[in-house]
Protein backbone atom coordinates (compact mmCIF):
# COMPACT_ATOMS: atom_id res chain seq x y z
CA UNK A 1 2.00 18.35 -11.51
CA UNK A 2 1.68 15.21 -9.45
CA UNK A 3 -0.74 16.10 -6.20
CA UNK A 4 0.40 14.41 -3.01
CA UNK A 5 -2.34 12.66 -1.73
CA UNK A 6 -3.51 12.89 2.47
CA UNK A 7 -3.38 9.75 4.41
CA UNK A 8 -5.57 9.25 7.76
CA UNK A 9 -4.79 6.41 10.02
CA UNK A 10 -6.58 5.11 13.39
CA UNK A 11 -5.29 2.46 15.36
CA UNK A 12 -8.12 0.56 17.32
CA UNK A 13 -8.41 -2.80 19.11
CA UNK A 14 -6.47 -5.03 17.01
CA UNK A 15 -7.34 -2.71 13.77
CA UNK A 16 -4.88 0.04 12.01
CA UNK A 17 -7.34 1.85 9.43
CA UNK A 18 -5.13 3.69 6.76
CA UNK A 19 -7.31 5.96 4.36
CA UNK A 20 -5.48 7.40 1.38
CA UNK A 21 -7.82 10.40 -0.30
CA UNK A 22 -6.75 11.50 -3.59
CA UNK A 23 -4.26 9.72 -5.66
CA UNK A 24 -2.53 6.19 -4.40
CA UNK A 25 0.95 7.04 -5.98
CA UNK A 26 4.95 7.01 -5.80
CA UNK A 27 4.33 10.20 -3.03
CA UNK A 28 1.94 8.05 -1.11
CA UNK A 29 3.63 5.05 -1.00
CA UNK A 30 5.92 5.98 2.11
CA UNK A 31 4.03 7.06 3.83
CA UNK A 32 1.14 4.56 3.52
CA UNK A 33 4.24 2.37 4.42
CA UNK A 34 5.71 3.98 7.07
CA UNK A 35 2.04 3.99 8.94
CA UNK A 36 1.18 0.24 7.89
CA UNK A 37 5.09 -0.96 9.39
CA UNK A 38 4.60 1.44 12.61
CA UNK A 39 1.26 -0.61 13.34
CA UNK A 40 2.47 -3.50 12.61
CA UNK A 41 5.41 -3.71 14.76
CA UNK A 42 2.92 -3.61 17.70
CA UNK A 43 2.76 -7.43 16.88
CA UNK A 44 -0.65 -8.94 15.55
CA UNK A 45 -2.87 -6.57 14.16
CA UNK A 46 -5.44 -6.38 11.32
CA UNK A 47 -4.54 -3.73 8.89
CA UNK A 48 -7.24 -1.95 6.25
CA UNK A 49 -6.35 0.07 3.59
CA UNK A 50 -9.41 2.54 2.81
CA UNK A 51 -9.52 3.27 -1.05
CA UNK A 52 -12.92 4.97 -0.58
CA UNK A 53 -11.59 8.23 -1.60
CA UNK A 54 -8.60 6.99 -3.66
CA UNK A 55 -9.01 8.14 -7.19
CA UNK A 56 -6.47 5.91 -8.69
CA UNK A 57 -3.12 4.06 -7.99
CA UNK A 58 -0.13 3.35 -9.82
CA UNK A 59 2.34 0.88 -9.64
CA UNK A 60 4.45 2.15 -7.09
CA UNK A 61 1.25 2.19 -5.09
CA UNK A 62 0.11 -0.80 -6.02
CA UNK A 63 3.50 -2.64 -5.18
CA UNK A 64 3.82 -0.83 -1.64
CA UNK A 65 0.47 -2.66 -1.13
CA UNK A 66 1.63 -6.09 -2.11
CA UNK A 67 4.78 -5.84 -0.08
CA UNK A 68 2.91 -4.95 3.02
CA UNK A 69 0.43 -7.77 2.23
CA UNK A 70 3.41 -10.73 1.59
CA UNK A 71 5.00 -8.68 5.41
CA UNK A 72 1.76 -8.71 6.95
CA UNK A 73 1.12 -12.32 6.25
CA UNK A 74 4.60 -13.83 7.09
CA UNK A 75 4.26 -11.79 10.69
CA UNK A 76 0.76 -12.83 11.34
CA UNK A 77 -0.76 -16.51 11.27
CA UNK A 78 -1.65 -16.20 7.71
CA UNK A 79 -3.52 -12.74 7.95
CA UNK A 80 -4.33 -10.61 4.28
CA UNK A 81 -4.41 -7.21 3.80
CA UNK A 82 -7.63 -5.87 3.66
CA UNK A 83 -8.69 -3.42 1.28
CA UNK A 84 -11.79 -1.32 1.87
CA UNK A 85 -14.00 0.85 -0.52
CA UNK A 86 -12.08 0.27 -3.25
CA UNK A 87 -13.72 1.31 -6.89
CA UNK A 88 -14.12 -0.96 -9.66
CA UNK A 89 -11.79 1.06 -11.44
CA UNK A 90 -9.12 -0.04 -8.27
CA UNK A 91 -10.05 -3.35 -7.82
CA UNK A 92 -10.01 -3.89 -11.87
CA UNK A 93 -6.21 -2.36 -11.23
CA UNK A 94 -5.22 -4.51 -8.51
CA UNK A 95 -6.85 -7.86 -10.04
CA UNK A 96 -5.11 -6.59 -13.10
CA UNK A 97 -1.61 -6.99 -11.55
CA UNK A 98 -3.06 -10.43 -10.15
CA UNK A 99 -2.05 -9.03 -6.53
CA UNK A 100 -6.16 -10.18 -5.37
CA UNK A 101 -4.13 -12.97 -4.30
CA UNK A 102 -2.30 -10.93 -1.99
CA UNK A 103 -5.16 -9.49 -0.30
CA UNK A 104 -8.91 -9.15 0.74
CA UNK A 105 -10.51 -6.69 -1.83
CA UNK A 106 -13.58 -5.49 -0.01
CA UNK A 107 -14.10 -8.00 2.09
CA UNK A 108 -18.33 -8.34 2.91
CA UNK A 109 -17.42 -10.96 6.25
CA UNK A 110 -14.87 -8.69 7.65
CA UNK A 111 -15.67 -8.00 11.28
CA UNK A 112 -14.96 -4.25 10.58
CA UNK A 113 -18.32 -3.83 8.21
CA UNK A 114 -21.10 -2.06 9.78
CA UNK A 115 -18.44 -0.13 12.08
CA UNK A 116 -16.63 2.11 8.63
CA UNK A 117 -18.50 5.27 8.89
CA UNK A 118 -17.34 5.31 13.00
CA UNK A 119 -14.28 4.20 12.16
CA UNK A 120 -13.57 6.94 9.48
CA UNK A 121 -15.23 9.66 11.44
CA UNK A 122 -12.28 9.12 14.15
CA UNK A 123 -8.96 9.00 11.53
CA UNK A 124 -6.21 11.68 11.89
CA UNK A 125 -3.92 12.87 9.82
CA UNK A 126 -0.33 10.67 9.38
CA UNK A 127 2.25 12.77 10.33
CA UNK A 128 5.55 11.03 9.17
CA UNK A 129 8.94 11.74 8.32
CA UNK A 130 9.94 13.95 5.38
CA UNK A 131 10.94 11.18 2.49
CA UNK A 132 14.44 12.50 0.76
CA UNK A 133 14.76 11.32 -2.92
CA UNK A 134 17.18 8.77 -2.35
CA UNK A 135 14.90 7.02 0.01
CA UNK A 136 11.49 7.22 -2.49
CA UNK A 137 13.66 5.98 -5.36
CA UNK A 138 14.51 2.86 -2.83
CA UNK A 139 10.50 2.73 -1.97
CA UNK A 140 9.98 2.76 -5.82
CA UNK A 141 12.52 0.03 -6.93
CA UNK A 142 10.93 -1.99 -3.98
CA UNK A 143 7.85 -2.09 -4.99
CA UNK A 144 8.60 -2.71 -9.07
CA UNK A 145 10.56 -5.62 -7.80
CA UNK A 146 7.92 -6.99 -5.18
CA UNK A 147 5.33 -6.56 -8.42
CA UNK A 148 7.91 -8.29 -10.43
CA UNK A 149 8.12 -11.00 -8.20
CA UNK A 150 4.40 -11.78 -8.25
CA UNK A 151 4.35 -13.47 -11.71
CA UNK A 152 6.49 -13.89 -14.69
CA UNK A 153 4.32 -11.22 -17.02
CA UNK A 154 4.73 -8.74 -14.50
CA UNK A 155 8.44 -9.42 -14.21
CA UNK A 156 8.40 -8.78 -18.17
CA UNK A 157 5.76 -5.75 -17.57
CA UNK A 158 8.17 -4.33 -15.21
CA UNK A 159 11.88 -5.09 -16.73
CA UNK A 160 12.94 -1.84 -17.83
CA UNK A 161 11.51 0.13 -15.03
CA UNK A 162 13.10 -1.95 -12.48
CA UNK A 163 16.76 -1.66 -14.40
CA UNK A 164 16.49 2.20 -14.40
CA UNK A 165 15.82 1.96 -11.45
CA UNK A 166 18.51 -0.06 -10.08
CA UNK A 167 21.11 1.82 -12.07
CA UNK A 168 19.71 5.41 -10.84
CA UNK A 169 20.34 4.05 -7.33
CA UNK A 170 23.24 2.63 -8.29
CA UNK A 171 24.98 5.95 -9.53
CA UNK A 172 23.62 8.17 -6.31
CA UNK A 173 26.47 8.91 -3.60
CA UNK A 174 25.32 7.62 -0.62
């Protein structure tokens, strides 16, 4: 059975901290999303995603995370995504994908080192909307198609997946 995994977030000067503990997957995804777009539509911010306690991602995950990065950058004057704490086994994943591009992967210059252990220590939990099915399939496709559009062997990586996907949606009453 796939384990939902709990999301923190903290919003301080200029700074929305999201921590996801336990696995970064297809149930995380909205509402990682849902907390990144919230503090984001506050205009310029710098937003961290804490993998500290993430024990993997898939490619759901991992596609949420490039679509906020390519959002986050076209808002902002060139800003990345940050990543924080992320394990090799994470960063291997995300390099993997070839979305280190996308984003900072533990950043040592970023002015938020020295300051994590405060910053975690005063996360709460994200409270967001239930997610129906209809709407996490949508989330889903999204990201297989933002992961597809990042370079032509992930388009081939992620063919089939993003045609079942499409035609799954397709067929659902609205």
């Amino acid at each position: 059975m796939t384990q939902q995994a709990d999301i923190d977030w903290g919003l301080f000067p200029s700074l929305a901290w999201i921590r996801c503990t336990g696995k970064g997957n297809f149930l995380a995804s909205p509402m990682v999303k849902e907390c990144a777009e919230r503090a984001m539509s506050g205009g310029e911010i710098h937003v961290v995603v804490d993998l500290e306690a993430c024990s993997g991602m898939d490619s759901t995950f991992m596609g949420m995370l490039a679509g906020l990065a390519i959002k986050l950058a076209k808002q902002s004057t060139g800003q990345l995504l940050q990543i924080a704490g992320a394990s090799e086994r994470n960063v291997q994943s995300l390099e993997d994908l070839g979305l280190d591009a996308l984003m900072e992967i533990n950043p040592e210059a970023a002015e938020w080192q020295g300051q994590v252990n405060q910053i975690r220590a005063n996360l709460v939990a994200w409270r967001g909307h239930d997610v129906v099915a209809k709407e996490r399939s949508q989330i889903v496709l999204e990201a297989h198609q933002i992961l597809s559009a990042t370079s032509e062997e992930n388009a081939r990586r992620f063919e089939t997946v993003v045609q079942m996907l499409e035609k799954d949606l397709g067929s659902q009453a609205p």
